[in-house]
C-alpha atoms as a PDB file:
ATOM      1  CA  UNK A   1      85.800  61.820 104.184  1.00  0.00           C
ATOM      2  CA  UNK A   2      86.101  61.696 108.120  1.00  0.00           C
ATOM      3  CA  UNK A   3      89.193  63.347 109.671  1.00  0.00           C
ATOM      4  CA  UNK A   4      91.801  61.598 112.333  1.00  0.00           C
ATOM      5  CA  UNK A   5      91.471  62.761 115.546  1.00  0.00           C
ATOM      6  CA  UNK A   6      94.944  62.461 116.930  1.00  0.00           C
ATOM      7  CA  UNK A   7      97.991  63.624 116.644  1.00  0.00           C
ATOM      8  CA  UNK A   8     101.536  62.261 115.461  1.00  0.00           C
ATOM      9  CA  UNK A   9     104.648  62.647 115.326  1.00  0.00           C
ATOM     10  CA  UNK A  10     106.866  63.220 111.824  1.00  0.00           C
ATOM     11  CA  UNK A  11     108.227  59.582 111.553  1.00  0.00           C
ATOM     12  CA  UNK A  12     105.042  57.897 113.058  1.00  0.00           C
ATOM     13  CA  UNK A  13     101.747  57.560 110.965  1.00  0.00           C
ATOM     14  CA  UNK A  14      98.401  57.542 112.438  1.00  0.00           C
ATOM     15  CA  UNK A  15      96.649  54.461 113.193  1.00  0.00           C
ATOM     16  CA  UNK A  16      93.253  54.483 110.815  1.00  0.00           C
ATOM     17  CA  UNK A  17      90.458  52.713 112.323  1.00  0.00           C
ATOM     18  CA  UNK A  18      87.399  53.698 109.875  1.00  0.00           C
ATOM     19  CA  UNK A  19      86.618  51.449 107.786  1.00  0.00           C
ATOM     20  CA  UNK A  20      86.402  53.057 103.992  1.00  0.00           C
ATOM     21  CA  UNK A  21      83.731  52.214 101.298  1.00  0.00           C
ATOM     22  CA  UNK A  22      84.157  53.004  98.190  1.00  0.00           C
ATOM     23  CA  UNK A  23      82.045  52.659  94.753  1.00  0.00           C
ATOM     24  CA  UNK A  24      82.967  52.552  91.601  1.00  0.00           C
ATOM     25  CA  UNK A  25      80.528  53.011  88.386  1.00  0.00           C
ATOM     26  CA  UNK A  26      81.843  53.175  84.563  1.00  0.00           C
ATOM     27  CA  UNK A  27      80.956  51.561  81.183  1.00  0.00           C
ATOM     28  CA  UNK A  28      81.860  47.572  80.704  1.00  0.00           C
ATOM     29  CA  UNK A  29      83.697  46.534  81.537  1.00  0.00           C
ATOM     30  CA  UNK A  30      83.718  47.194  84.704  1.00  0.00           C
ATOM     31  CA  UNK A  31      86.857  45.293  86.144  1.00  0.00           C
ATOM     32  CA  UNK A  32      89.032  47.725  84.383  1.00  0.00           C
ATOM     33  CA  UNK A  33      87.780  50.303  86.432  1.00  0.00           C
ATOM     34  CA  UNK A  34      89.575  49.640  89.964  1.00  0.00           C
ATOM     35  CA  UNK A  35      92.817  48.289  88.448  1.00  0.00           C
ATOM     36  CA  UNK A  36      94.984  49.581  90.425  1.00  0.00           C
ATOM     37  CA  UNK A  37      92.953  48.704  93.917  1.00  0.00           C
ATOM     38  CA  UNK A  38      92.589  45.325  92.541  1.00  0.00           C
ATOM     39  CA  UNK A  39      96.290  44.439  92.657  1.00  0.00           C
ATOM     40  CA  UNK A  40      97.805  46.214  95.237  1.00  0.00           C
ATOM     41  CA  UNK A  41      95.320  43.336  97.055  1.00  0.00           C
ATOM     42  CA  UNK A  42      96.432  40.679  95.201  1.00  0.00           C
ATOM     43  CA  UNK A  43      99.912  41.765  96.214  1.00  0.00           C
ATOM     44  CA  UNK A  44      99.082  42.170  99.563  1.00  0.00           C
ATOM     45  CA  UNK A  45      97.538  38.214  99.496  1.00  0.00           C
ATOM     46  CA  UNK A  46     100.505  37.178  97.998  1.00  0.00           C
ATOM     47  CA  UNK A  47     102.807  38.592 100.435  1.00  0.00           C
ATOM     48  CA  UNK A  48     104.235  41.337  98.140  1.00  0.00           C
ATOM     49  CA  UNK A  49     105.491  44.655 100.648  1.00  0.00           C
ATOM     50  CA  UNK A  50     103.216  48.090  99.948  1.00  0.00           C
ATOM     51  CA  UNK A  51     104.315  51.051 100.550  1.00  0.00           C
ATOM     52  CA  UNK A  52     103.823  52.233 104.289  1.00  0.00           C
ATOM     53  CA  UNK A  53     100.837  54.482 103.083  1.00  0.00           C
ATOM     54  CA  UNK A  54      99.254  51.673 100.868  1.00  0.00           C
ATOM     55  CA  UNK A  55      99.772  48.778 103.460  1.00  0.00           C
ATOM     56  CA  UNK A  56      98.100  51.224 106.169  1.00  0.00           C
ATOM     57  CA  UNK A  57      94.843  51.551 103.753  1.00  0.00           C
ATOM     58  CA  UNK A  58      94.837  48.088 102.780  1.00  0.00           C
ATOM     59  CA  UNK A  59      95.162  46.195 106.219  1.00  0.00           C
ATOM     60  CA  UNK A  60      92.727  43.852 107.765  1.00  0.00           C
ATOM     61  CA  UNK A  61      89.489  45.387 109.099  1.00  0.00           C
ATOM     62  CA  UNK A  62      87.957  45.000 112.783  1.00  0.00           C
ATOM     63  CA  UNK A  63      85.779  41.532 111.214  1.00  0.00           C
ATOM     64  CA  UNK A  64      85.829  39.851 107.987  1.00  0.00           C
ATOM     65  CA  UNK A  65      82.623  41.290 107.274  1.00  0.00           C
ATOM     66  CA  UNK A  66      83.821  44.907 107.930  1.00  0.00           C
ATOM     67  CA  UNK A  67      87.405  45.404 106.137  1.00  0.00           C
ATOM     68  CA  UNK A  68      89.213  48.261 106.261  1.00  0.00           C
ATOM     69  CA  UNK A  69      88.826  49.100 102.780  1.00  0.00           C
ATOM     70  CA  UNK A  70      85.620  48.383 101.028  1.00  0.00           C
ATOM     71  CA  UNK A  71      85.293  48.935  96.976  1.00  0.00           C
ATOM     72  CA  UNK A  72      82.463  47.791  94.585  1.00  0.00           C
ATOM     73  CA  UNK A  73      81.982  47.752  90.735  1.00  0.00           C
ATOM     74  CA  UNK A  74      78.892  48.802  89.066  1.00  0.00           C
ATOM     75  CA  UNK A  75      78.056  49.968  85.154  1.00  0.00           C
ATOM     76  CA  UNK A  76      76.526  52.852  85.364  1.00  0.00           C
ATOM     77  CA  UNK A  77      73.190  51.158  83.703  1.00  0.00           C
ATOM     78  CA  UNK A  78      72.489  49.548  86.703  1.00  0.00           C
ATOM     79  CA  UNK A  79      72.055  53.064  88.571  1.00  0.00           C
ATOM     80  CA  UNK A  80      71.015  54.836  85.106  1.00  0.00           C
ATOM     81  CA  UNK A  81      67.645  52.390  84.957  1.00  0.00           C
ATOM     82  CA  UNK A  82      66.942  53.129  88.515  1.00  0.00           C
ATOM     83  CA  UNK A  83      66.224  56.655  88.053  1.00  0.00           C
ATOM     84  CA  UNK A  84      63.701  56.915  91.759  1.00  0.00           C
ATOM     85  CA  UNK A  85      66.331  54.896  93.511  1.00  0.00           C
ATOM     86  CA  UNK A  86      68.850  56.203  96.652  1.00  0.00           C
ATOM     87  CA  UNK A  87      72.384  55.402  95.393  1.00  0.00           C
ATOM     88  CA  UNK A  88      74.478  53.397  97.800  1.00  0.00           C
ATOM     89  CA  UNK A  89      75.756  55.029 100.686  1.00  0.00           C
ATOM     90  CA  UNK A  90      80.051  55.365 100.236  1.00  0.00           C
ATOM     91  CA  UNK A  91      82.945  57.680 101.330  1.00  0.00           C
ATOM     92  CA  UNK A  92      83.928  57.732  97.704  1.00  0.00           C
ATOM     93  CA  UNK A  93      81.634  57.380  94.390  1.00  0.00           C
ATOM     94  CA  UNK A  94      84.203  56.919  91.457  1.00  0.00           C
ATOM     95  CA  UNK A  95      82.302  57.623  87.545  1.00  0.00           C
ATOM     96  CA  UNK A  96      83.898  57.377  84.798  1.00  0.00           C
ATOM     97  CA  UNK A  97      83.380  57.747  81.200  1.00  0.00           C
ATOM     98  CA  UNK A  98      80.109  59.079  81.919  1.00  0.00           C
ATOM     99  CA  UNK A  99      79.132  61.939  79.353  1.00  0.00           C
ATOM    100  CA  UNK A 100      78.816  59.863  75.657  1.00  0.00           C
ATOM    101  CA  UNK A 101      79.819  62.022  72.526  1.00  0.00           C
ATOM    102  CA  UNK A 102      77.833  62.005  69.562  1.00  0.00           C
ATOM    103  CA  UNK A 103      79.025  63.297  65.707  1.00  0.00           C
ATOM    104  CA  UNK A 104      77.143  66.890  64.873  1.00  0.00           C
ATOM    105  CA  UNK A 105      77.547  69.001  61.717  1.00  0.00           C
ATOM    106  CA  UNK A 106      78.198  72.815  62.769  1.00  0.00           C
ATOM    107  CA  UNK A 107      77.986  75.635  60.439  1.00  0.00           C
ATOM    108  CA  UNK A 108      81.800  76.542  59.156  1.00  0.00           C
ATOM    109  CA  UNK A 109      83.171  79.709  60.824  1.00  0.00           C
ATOM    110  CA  UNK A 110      87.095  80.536  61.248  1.00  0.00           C
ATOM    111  CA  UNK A 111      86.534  82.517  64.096  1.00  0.00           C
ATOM    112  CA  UNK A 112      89.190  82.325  66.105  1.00  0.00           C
ATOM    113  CA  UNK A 113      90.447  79.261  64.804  1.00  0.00           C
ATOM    114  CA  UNK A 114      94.365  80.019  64.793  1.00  0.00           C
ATOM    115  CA  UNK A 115      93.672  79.104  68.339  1.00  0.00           C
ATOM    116  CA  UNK A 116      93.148  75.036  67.052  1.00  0.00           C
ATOM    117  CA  UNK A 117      96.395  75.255  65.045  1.00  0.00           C
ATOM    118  CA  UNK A 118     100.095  74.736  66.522  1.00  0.00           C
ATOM    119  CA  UNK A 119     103.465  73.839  66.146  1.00  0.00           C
ATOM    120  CA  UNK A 120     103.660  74.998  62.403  1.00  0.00           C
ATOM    121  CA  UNK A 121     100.045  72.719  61.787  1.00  0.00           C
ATOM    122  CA  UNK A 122     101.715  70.465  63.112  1.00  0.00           C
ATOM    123  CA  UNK A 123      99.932  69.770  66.126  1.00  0.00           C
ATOM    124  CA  UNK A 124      95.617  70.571  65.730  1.00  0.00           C
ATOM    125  CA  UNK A 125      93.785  70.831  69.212  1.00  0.00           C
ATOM    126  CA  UNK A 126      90.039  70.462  69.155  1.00  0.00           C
ATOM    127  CA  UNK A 127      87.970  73.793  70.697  1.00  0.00           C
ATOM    128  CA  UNK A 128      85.119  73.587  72.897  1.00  0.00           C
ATOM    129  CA  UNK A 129      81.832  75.497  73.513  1.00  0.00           C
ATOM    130  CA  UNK A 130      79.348  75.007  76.024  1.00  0.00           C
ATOM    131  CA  UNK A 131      76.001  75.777  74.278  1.00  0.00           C
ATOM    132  CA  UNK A 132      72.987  76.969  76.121  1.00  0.00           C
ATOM    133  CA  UNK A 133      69.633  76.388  74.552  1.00  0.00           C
ATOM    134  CA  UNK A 134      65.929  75.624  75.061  1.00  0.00           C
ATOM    135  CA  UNK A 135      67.012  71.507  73.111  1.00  0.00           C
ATOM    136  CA  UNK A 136      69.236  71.755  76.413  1.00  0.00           C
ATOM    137  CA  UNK A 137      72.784  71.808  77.548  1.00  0.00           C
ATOM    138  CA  UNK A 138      75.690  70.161  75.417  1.00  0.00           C
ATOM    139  CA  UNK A 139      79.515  70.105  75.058  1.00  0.00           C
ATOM    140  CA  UNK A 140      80.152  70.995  71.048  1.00  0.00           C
ATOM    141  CA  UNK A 141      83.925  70.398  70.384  1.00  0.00           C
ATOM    142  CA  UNK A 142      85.613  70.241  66.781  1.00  0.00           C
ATOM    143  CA  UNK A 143      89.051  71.272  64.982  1.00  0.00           C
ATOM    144  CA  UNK A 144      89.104  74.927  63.683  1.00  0.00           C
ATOM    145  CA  UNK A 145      90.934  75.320  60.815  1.00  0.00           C
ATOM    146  CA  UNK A 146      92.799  79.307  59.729  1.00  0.00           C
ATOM    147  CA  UNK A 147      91.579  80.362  56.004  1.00  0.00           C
ATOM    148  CA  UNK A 148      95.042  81.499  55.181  1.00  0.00           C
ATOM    149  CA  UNK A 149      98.732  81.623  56.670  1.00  0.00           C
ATOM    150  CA  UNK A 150      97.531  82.803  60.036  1.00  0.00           C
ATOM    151  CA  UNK A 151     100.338  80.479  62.262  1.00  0.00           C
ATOM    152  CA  UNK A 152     103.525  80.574  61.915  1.00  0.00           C
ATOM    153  CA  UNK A 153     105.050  78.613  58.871  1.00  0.00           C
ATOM    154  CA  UNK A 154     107.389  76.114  59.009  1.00  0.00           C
ATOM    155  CA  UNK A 155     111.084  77.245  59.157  1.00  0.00           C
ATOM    156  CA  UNK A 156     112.367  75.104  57.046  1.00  0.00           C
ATOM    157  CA  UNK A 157     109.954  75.172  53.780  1.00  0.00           C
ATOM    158  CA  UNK A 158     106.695  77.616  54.479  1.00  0.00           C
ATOM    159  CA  UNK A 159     105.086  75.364  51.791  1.00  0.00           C
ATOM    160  CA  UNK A 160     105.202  72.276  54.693  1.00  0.00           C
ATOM    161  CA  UNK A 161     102.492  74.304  56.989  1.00  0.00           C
ATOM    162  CA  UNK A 162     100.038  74.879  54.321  1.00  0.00           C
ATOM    163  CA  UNK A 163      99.836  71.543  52.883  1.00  0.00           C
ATOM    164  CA  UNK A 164      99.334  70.458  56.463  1.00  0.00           C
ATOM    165  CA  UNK A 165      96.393  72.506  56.475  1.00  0.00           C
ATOM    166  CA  UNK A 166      95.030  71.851  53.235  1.00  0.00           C
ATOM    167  CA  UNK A 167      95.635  68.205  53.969  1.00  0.00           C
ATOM    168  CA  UNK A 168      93.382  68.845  57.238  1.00  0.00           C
ATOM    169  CA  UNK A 169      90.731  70.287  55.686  1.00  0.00           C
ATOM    170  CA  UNK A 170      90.218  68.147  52.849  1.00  0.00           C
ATOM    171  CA  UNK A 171      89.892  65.057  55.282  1.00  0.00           C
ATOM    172  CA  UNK A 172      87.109  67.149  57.695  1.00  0.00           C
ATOM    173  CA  UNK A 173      85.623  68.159  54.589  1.00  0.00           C
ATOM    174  CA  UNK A 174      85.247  64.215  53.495  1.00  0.00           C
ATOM    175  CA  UNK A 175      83.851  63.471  57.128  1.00  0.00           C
ATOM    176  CA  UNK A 176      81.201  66.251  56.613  1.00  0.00           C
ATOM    177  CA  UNK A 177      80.066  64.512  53.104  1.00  0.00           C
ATOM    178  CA  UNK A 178      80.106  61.062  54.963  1.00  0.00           C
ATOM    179  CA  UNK A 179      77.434  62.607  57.420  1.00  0.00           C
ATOM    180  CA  UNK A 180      75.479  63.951  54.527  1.00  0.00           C
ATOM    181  CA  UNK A 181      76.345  67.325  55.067  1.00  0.00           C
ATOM    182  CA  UNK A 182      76.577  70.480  53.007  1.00  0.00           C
ATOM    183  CA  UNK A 183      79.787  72.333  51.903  1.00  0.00           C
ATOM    184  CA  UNK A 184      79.006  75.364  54.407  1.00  0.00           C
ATOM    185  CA  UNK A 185      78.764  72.245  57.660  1.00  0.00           C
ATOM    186  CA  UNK A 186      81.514  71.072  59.367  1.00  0.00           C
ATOM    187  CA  UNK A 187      82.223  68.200  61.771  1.00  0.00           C
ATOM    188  CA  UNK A 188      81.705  68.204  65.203  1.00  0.00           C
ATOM    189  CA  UNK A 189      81.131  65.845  68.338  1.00  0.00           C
ATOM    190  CA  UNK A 190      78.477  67.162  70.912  1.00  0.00           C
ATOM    191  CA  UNK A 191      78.006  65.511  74.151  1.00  0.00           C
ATOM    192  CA  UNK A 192      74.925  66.360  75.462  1.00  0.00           C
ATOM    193  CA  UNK A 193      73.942  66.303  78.784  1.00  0.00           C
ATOM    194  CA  UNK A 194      69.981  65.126  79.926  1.00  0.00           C
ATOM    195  CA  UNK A 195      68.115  65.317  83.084  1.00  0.00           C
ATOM    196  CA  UNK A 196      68.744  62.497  83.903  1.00  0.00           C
ATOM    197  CA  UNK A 197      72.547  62.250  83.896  1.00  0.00           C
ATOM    198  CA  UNK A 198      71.775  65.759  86.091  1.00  0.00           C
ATOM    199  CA  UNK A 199      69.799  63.128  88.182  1.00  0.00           C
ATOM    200  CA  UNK A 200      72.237  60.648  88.590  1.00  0.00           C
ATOM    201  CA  UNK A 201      74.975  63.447  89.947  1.00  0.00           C
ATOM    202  CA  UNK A 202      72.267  64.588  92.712  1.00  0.00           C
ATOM    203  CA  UNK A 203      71.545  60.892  93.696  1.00  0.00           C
ATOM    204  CA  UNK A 204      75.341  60.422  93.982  1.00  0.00           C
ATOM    205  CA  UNK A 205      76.151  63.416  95.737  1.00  0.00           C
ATOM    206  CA  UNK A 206      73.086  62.546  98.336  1.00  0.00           C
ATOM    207  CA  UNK A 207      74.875  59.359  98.668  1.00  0.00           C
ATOM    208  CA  UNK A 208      78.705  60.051  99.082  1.00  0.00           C
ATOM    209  CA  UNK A 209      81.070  62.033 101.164  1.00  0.00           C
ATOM    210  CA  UNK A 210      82.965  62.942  97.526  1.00  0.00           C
ATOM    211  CA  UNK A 211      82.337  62.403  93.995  1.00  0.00           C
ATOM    212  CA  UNK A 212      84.947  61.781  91.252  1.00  0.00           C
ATOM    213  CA  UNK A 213      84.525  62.252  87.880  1.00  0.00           C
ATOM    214  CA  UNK A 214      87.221  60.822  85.038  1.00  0.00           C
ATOM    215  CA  UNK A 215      85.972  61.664  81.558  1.00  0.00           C
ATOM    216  CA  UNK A 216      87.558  62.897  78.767  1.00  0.00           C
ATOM    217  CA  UNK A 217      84.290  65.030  77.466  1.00  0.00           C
ATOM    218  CA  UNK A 218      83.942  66.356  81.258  1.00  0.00           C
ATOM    219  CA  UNK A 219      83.604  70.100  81.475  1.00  0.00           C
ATOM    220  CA  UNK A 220      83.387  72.458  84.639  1.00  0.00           C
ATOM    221  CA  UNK A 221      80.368  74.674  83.400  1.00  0.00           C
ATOM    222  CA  UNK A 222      78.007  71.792  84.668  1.00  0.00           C
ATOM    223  CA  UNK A 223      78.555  72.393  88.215  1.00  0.00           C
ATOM    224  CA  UNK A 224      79.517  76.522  87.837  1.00  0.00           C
ATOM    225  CA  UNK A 225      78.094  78.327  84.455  1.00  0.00           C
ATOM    226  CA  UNK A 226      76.816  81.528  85.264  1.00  0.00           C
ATOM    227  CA  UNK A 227      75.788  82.013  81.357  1.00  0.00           C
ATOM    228  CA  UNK A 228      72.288  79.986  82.155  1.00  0.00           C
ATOM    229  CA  UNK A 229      69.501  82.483  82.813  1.00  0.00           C
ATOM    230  CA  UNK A 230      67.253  79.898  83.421  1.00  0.00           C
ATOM    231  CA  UNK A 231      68.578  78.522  86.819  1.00  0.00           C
ATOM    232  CA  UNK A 232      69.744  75.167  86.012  1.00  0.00           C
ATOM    233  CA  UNK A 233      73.407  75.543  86.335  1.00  0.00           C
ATOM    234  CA  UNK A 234      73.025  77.830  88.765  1.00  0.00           C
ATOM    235  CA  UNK A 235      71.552  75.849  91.103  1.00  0.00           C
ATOM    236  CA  UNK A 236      74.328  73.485  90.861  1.00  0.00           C
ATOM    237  CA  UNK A 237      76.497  76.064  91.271  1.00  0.00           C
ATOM    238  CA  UNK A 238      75.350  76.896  94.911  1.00  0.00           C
ATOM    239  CA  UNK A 239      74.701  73.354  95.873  1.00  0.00           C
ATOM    240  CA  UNK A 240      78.183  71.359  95.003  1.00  0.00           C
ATOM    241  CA  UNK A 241      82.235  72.788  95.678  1.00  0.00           C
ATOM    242  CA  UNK A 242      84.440  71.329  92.946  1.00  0.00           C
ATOM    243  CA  UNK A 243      88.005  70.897  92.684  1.00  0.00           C
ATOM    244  CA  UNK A 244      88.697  71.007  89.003  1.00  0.00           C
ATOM    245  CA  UNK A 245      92.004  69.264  87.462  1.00  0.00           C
ATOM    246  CA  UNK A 246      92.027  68.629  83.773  1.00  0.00           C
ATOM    247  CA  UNK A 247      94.927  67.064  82.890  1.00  0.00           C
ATOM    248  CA  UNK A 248      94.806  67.966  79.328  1.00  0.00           C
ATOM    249  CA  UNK A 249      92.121  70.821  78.287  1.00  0.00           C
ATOM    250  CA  UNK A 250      92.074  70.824  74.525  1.00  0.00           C
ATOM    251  CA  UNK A 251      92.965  67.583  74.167  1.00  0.00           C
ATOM    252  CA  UNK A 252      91.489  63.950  73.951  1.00  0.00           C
ATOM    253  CA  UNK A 253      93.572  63.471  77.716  1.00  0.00           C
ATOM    254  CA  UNK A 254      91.027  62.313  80.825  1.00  0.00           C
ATOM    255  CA  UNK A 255      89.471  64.947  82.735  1.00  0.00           C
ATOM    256  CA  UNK A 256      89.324  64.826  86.504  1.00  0.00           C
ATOM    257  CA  UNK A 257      86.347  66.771  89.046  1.00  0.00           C
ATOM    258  CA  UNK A 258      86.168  66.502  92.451  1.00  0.00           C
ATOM    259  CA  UNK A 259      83.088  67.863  93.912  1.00  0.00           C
ATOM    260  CA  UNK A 260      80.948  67.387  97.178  1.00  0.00           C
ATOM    261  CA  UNK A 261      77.783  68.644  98.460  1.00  0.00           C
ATOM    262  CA  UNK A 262      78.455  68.418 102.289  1.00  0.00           C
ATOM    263  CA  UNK A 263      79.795  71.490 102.987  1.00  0.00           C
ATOM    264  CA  UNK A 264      79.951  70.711 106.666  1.00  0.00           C
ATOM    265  CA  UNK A 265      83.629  68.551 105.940  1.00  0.00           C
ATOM    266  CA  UNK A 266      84.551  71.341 103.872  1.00  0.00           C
ATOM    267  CA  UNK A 267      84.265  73.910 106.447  1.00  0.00           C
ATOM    268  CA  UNK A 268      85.424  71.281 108.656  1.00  0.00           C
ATOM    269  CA  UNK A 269      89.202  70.907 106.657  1.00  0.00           C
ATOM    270  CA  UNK A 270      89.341  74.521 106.265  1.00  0.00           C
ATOM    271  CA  UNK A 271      88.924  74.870 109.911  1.00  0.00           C
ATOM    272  CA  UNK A 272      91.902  73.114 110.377  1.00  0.00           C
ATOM    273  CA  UNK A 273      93.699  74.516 108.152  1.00  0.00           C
ATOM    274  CA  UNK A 274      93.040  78.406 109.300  1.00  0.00           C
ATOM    275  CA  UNK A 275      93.926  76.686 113.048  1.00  0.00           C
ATOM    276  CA  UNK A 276      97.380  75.389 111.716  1.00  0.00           C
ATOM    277  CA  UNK A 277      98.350  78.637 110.237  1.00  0.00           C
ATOM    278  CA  UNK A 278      97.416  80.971 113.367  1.00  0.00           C
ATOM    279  CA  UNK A 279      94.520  82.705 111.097  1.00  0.00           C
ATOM    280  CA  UNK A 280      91.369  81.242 113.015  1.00  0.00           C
END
């Protein structure tokens, strides 16, 4: 997003006079999405005081046609279905909720699967792989379960930790025989990930200074996975800089990306940066 040009003293904030589009795309609905945007407005038309910072971004713009700040809603069907068409132009493109999980059976391994168990069984994290094949690219995430007493066992009665377990597996087991499964399968999600989502990322990268991503399946091998041979990710990899923030990794928690394709504005901020601290 464009720079300010001037400079300013500690106490004094800068005078913005861009004017700031944003666009926001997610699953319905689609008011839910910009919340937060929504009533710090409605504050701001009632009267209500904003922080400094807030007021700043949310003041009147040179025209009533041209505000200062500039946000739209769209489900993401609307720019899924138009596959050959430009995205619109923004500072900001906000997705969310993107990447759609799907139930799998897996065959049963306990690999590594004290790494899924915690807190005396208390607590059961799901693991993720990214798998790489010719039916394509997917998230595969499930709960792995230890054969035997490989955690720690409750202080207070050892017997608590392994009913935990066997409690745990005899429900995963039942969702495996819901799914018609066999007793060596075990349940999984997958979240797959088509050409066209792949699409939709280039169109909105071609379209906007910075992309955010929110979704709890997001993973960071989709822009940077240097296990595909076949060029794919790789490509990615050399086209888009991300700034990668999950706020929870194992867990069911929102994942955040930030990535761009312009890497004129990044050079441009590091520029600055190297100035500031004497380096360039």
């Amino acid at each position: 997003m464009p720079g300010i040009c001037q400079r300013f003293g500690s106490d004094e904030l800068p005078t913005l006079e861009r004017a700031y589009e944003v666009r926001l795309y997610g699953p319905p609905p689609v008011h839910q999405i910009s919340a937060f945007l929504d009533e710090c407005a409605s504050q701001r038309r009632r009267g209500q005081g904003l922080p400094q910072k807030l007021d700043r971004l949310f003041r009147s713009g040179n025209s009533f046609l041209r505000p200062h700040l500039f946000w739209a809603k769209r489900e993401l069907q609307e720019i899924e279905e138009g596959q050959d068409e430009p995205c619109e132009e923004a500072h900001v493109s906000f997705i969310t909720e993107y990447f759609r999980p799907y139930p799998a059976l897996i065959p049963e391994k306990s690999d590594d699967a004290e790494s899924s168990v915690s807190t005396y069984g208390l607590q059961i994290d799901l693991t993720s792989d990214f798998a790489i094949h010719e039916g394509g690219l997917a998230w595969v995430r499930t709960v792995r379960l230890p054969e035997n007493s490989a955690i720690t066992p409750h202080p207070k009665d050892r017997r608590l930790t392994r009913e935990l377990l066997r409690l745990h597996r005899f429900l995963l087991k039942a969702a495996v025989r819901l799914q018609g499964g066999t007793e060596d399968e075990w349940p999984a999600t997958r979240v797959p990930i088509s050409p066209e989502q792949f699409n939709l990322f280039d169109r909105l990268h071609e379209a906007s200074d910075w992309v955010l991503t929110v979704d709890r399946n997001l993973g960071v091998e989709i822009f940077d996975s240097p296990r595909d041979s076949r060029g794919a990710l790789q490509e990615n990899a050399r086209r888009y800089l991300i700034d990668y923030a999950p706020v929870q990794i194992r867990a069911v928690g929102q994942q955040l990306m930030i990535s761009t394709s312009w890497s004129e504005e990044v050079n441009s901020l590091l520029c600055a940066t190297l100035r500031e601290m004497f380096i360039q």
